[in-house]
PDB file of N, CA and C in Angstrom:
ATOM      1  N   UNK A   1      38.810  48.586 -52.162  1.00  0.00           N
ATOM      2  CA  UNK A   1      39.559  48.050 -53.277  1.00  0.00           C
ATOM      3  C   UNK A   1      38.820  48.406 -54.570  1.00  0.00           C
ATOM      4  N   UNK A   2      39.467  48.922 -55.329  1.00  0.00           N
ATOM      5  CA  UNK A   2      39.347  49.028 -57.036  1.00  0.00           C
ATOM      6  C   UNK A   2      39.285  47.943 -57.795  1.00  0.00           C
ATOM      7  N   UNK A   3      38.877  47.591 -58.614  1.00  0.00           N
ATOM      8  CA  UNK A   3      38.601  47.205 -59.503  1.00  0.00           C
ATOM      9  C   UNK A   3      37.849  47.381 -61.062  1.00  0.00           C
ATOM     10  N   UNK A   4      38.935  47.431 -61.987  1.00  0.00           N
ATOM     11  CA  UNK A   4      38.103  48.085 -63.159  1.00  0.00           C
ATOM     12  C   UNK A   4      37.825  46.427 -64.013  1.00  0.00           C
ATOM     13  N   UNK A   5      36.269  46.783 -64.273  1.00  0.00           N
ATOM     14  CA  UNK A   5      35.338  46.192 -64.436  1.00  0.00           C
ATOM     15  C   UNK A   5      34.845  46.008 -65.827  1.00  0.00           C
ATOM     16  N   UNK A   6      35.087  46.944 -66.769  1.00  0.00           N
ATOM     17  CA  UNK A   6      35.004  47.544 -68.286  1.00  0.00           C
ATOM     18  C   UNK A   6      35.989  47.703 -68.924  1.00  0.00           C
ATOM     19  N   UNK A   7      36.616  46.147 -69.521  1.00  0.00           N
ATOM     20  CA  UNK A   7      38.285  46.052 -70.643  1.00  0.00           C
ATOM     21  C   UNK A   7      37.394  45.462 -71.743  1.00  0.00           C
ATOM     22  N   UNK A   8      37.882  46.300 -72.631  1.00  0.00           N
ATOM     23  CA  UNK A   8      37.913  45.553 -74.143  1.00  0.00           C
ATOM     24  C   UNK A   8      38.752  45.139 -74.724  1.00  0.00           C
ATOM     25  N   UNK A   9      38.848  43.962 -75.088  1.00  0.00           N
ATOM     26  CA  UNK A   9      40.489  43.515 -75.918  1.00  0.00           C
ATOM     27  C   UNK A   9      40.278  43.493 -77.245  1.00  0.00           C
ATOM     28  N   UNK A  10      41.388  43.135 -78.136  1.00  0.00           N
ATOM     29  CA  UNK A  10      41.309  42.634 -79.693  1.00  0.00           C
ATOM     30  C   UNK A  10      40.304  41.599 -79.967  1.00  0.00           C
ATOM     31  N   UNK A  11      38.926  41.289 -79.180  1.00  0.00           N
ATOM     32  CA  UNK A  11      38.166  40.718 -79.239  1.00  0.00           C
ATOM     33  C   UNK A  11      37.324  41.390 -79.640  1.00  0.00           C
ATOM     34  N   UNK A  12      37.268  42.642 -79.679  1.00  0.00           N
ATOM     35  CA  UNK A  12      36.076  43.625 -79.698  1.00  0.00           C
ATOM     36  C   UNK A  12      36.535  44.003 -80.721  1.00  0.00           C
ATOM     37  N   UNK A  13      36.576  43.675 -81.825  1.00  0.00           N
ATOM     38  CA  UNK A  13      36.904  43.979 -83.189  1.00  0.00           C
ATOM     39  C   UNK A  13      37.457  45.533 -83.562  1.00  0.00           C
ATOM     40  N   UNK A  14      36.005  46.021 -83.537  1.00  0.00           N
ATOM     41  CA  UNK A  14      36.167  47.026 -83.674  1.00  0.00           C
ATOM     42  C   UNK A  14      36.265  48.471 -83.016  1.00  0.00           C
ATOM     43  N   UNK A  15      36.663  48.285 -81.493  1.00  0.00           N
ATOM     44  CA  UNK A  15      36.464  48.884 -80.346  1.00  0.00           C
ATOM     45  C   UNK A  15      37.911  48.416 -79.620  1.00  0.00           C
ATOM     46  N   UNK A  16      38.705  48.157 -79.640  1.00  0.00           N
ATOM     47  CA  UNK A  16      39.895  48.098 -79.106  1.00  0.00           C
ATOM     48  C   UNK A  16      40.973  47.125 -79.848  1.00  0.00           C
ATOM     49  N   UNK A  17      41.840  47.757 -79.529  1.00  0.00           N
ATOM     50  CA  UNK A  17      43.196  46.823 -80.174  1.00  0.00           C
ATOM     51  C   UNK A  17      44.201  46.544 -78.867  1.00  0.00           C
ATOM     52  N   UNK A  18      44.118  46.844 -77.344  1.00  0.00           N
ATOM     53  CA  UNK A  18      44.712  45.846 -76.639  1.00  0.00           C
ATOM     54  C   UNK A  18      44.372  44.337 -76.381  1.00  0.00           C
ATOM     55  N   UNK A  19      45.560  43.929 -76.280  1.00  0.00           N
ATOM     56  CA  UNK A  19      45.857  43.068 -76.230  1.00  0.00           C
ATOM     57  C   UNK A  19      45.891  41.700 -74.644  1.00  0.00           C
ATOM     58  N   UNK A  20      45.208  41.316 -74.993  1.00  0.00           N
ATOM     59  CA  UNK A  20      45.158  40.743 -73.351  1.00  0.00           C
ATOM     60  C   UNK A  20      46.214  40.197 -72.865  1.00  0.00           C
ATOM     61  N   UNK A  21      47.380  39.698 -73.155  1.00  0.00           N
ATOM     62  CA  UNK A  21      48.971  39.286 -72.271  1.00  0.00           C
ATOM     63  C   UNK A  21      49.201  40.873 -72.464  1.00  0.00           C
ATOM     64  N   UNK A  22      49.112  41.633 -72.582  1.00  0.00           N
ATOM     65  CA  UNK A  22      50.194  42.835 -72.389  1.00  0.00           C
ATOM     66  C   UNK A  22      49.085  43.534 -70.962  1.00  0.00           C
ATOM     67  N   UNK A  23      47.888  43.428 -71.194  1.00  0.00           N
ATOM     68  CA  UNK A  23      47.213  44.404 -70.567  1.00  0.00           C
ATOM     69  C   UNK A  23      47.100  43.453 -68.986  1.00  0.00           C
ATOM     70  N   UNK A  24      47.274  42.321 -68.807  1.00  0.00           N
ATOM     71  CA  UNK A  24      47.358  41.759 -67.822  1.00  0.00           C
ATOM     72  C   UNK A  24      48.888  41.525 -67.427  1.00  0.00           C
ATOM     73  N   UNK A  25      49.820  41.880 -68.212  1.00  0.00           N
ATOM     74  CA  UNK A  25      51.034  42.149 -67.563  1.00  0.00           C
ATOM     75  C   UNK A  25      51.125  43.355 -66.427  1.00  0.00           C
ATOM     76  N   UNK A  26      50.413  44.677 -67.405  1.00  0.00           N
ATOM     77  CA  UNK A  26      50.465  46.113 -66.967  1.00  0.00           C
ATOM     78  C   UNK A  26      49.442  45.509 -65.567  1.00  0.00           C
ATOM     79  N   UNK A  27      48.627  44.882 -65.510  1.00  0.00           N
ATOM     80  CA  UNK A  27      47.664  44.711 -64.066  1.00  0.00           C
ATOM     81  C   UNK A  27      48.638  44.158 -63.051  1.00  0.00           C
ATOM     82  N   UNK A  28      49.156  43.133 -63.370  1.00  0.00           N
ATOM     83  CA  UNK A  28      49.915  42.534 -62.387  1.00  0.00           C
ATOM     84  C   UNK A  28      50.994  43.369 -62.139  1.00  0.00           C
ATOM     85  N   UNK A  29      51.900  44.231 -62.473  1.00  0.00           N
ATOM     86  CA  UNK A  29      52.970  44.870 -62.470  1.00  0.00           C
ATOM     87  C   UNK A  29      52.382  45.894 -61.832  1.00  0.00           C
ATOM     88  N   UNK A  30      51.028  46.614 -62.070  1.00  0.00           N
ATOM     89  CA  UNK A  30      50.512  47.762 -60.864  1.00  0.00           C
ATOM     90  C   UNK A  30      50.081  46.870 -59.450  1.00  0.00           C
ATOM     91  N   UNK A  31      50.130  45.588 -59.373  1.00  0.00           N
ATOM     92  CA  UNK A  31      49.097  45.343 -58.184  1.00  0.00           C
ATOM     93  C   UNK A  31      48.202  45.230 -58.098  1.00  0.00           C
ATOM     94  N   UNK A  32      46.748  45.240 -59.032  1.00  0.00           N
ATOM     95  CA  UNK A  32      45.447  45.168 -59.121  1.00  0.00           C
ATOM     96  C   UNK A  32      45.221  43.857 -58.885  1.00  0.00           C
ATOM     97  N   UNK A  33      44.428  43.293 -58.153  1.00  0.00           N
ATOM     98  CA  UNK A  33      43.978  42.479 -57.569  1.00  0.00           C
ATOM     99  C   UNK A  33      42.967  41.576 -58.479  1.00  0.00           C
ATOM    100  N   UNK A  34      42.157  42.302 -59.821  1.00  0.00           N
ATOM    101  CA  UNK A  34      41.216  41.701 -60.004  1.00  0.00           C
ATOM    102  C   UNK A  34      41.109  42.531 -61.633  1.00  0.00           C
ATOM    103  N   UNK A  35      41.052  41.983 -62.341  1.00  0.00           N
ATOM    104  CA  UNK A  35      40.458  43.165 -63.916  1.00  0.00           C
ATOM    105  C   UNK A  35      38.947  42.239 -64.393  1.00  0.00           C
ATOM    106  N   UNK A  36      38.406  43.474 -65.323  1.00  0.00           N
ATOM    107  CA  UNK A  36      37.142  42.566 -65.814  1.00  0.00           C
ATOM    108  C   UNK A  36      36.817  42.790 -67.611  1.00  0.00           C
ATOM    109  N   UNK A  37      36.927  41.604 -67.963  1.00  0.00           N
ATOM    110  CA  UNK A  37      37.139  41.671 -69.498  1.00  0.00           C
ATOM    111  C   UNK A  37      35.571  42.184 -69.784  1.00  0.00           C
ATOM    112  N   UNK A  38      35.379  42.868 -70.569  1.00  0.00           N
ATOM    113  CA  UNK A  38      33.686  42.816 -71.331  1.00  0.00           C
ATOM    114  C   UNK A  38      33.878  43.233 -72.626  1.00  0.00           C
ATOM    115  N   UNK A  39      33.942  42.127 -73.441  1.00  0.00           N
ATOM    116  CA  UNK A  39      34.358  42.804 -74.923  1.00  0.00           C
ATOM    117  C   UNK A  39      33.001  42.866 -75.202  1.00  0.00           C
ATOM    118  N   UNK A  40      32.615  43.567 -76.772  1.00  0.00           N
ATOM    119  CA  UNK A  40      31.615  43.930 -76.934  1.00  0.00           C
ATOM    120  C   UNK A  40      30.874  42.730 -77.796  1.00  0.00           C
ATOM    121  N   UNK A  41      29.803  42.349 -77.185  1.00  0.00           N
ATOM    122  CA  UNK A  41      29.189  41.537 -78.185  1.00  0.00           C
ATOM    123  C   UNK A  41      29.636  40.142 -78.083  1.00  0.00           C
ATOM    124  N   UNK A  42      30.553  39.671 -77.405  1.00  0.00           N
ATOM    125  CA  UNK A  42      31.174  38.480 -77.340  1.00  0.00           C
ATOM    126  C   UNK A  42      32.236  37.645 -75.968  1.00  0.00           C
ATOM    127  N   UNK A  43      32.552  36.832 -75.915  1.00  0.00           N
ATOM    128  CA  UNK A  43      33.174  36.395 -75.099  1.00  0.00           C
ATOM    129  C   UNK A  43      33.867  35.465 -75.617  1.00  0.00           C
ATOM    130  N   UNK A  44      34.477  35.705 -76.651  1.00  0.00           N
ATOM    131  CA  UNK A  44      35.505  35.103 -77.439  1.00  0.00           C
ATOM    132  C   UNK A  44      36.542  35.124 -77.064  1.00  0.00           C
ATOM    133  N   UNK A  45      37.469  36.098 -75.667  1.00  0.00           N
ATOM    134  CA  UNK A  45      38.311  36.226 -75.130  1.00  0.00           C
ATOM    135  C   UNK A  45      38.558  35.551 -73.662  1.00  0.00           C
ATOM    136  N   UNK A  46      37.288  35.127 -73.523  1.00  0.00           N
ATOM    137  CA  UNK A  46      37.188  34.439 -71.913  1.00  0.00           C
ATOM    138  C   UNK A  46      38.126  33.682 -71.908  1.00  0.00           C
ATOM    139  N   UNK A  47      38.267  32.199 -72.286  1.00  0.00           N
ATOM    140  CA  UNK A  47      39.428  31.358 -71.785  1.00  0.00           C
ATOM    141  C   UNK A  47      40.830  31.738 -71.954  1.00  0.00           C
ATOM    142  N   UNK A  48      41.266  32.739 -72.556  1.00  0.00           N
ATOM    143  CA  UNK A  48      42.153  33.160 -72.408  1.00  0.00           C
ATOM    144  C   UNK A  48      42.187  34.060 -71.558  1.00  0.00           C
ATOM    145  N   UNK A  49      41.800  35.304 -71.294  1.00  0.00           N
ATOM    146  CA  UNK A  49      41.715  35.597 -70.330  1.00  0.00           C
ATOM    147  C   UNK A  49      42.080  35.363 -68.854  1.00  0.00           C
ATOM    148  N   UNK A  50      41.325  34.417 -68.741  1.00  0.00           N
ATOM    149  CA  UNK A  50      40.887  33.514 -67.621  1.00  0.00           C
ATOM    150  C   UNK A  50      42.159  32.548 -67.391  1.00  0.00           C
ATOM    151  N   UNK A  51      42.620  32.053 -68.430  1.00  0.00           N
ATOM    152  CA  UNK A  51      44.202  31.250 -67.896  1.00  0.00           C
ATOM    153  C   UNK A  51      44.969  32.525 -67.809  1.00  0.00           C
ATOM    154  N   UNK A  52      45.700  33.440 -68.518  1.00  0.00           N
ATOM    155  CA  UNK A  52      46.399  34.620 -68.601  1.00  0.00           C
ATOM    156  C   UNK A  52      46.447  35.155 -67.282  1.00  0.00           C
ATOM    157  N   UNK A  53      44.919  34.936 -66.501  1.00  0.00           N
ATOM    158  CA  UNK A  53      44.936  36.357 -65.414  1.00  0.00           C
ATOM    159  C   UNK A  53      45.260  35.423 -64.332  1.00  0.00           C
ATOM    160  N   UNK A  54      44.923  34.168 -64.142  1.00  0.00           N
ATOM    161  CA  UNK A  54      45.414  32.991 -63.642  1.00  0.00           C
ATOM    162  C   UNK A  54      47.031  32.955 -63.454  1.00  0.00           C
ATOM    163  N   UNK A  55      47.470  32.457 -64.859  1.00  0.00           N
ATOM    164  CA  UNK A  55      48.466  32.692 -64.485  1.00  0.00           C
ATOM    165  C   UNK A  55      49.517  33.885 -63.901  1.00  0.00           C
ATOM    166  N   UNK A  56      48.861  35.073 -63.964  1.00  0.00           N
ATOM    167  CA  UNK A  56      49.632  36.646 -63.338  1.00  0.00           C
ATOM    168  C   UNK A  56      49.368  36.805 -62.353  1.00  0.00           C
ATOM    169  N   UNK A  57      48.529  36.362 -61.455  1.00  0.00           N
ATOM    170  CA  UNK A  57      47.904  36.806 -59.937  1.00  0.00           C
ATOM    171  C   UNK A  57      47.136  37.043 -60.184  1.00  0.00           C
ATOM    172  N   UNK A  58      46.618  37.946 -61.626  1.00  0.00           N
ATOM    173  CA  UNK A  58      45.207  38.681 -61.528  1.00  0.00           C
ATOM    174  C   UNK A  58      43.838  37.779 -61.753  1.00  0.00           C
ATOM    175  N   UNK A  59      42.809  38.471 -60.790  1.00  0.00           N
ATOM    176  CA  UNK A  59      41.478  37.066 -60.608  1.00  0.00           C
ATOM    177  C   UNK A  59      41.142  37.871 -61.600  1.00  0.00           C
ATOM    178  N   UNK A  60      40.575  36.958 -62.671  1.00  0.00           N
ATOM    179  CA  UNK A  60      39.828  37.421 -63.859  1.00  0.00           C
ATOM    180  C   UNK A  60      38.275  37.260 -63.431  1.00  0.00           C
ATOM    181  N   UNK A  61      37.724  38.510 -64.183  1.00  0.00           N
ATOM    182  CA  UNK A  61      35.983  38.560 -64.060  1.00  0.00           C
ATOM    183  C   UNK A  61      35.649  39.145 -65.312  1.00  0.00           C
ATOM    184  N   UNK A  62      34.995  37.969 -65.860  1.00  0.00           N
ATOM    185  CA  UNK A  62      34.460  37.225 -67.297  1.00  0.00           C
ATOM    186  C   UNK A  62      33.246  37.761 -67.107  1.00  0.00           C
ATOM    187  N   UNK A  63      33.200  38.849 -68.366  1.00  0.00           N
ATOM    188  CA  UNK A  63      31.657  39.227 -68.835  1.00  0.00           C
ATOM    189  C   UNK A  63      31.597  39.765 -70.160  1.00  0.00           C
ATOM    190  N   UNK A  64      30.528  40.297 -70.358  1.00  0.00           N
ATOM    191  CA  UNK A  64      30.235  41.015 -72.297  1.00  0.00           C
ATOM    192  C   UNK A  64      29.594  42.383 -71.686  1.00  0.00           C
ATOM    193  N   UNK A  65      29.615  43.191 -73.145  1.00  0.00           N
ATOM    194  CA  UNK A  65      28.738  44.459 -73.401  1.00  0.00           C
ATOM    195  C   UNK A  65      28.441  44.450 -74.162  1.00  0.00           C
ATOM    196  N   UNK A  66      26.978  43.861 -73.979  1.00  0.00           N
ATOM    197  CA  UNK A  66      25.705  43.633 -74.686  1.00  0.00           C
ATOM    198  C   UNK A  66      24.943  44.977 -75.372  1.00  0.00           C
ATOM    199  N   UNK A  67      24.724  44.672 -76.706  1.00  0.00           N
ATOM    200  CA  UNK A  67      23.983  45.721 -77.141  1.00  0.00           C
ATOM    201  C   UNK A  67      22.338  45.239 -77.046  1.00  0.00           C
ATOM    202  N   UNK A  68      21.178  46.293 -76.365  1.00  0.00           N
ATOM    203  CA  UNK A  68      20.004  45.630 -76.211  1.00  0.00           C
ATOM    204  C   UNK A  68      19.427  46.905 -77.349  1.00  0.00           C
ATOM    205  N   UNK A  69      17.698  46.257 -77.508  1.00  0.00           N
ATOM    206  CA  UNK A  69      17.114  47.264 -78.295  1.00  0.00           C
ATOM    207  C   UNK A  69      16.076  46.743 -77.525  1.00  0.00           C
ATOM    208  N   UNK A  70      15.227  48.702 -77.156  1.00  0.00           N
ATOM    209  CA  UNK A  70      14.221  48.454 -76.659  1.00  0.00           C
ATOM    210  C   UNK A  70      13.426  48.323 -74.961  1.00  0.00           C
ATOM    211  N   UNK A  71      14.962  48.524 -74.615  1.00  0.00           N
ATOM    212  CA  UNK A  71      14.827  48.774 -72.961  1.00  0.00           C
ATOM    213  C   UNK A  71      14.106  49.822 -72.533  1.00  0.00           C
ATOM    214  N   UNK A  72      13.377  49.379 -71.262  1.00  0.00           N
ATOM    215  CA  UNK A  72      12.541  50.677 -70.733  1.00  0.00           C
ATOM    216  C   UNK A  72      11.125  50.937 -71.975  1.00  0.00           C
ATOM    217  N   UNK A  73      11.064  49.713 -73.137  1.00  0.00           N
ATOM    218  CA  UNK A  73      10.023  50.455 -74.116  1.00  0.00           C
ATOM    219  C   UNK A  73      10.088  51.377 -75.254  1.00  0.00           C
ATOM    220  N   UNK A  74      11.973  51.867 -75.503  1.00  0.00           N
ATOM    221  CA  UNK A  74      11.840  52.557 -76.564  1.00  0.00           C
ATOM    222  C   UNK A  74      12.735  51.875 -77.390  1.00  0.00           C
ATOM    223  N   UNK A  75      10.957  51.565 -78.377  1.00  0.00           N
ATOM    224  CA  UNK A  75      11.679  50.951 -79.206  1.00  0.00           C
ATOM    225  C   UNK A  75      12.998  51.430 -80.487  1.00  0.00           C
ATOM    226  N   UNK A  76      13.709  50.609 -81.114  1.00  0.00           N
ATOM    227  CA  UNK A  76      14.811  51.598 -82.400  1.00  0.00           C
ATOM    228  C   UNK A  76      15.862  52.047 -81.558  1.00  0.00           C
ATOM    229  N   UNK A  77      15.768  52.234 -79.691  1.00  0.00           N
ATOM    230  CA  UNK A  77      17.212  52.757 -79.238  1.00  0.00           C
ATOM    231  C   UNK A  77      17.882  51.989 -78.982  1.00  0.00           C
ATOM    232  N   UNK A  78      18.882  51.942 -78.986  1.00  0.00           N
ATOM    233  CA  UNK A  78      20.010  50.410 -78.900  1.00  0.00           C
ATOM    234  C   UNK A  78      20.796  50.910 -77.161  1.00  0.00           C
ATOM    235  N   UNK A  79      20.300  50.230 -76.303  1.00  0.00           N
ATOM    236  CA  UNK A  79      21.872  50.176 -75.342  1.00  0.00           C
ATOM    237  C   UNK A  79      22.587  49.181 -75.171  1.00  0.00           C
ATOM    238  N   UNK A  80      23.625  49.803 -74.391  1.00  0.00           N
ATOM    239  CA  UNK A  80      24.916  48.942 -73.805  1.00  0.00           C
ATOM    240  C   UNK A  80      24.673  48.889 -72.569  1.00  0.00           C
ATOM    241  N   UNK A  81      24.662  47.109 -72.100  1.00  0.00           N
ATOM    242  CA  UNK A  81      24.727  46.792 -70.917  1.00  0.00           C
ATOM    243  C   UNK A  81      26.142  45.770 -70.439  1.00  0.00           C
ATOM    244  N   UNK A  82      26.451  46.286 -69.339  1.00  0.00           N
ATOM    245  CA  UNK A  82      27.739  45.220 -68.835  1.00  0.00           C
ATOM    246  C   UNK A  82      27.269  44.174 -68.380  1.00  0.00           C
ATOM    247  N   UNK A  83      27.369  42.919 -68.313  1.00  0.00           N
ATOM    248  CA  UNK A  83      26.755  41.475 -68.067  1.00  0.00           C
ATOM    249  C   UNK A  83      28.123  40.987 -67.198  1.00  0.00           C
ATOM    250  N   UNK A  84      28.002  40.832 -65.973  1.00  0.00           N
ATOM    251  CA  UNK A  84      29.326  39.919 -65.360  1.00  0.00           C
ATOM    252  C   UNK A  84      28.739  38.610 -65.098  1.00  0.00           C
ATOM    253  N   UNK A  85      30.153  37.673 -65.502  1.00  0.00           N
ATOM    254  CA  UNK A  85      29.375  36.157 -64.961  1.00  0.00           C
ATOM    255  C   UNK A  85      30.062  36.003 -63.407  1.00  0.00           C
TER     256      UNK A  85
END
């Protein structure tokens, strides 16, 4: 089973403009079993989410993409990590 793991919604300011009732319509209407929100920097979209995917069939999996500085020791490089709860 599939599962995509890496959605950004209109939560992510500046990194996506879907919309979470439309994009969990399109999940439930393919059959996906499961989507995973990670907006960037925030989780300002979770409880919605989370009732939305509730209510469609789809099991919601609530996480962020965290910007770190300094991983591995170098310092000044910024990454992106996916965090699932």
């Amino acid at each position: 089973m599939f599962v995509h793991l890496r959605l950004h919604s209109e939560f992510s300011v500046v990194d996506s403009t879907c919309r979470i009732d439309e994009v969990l319509k399109a999940a439930a209407k393919d059959g996906q079993p499961a989507l995973g929100l990670t907006d960037l920097n925030n989780l300002f979209g979770g409880v919605k989410f989370y009732k939305e995917g509730r209510g469609k069939g789809v099991k919601p999996v609530l996480g962020a993409e965290i910007n770190l500085e300094g991983l591995g020791g170098d310092q000044g490089v910024i990454s992106r990590v996916a965090l699932l709860v």
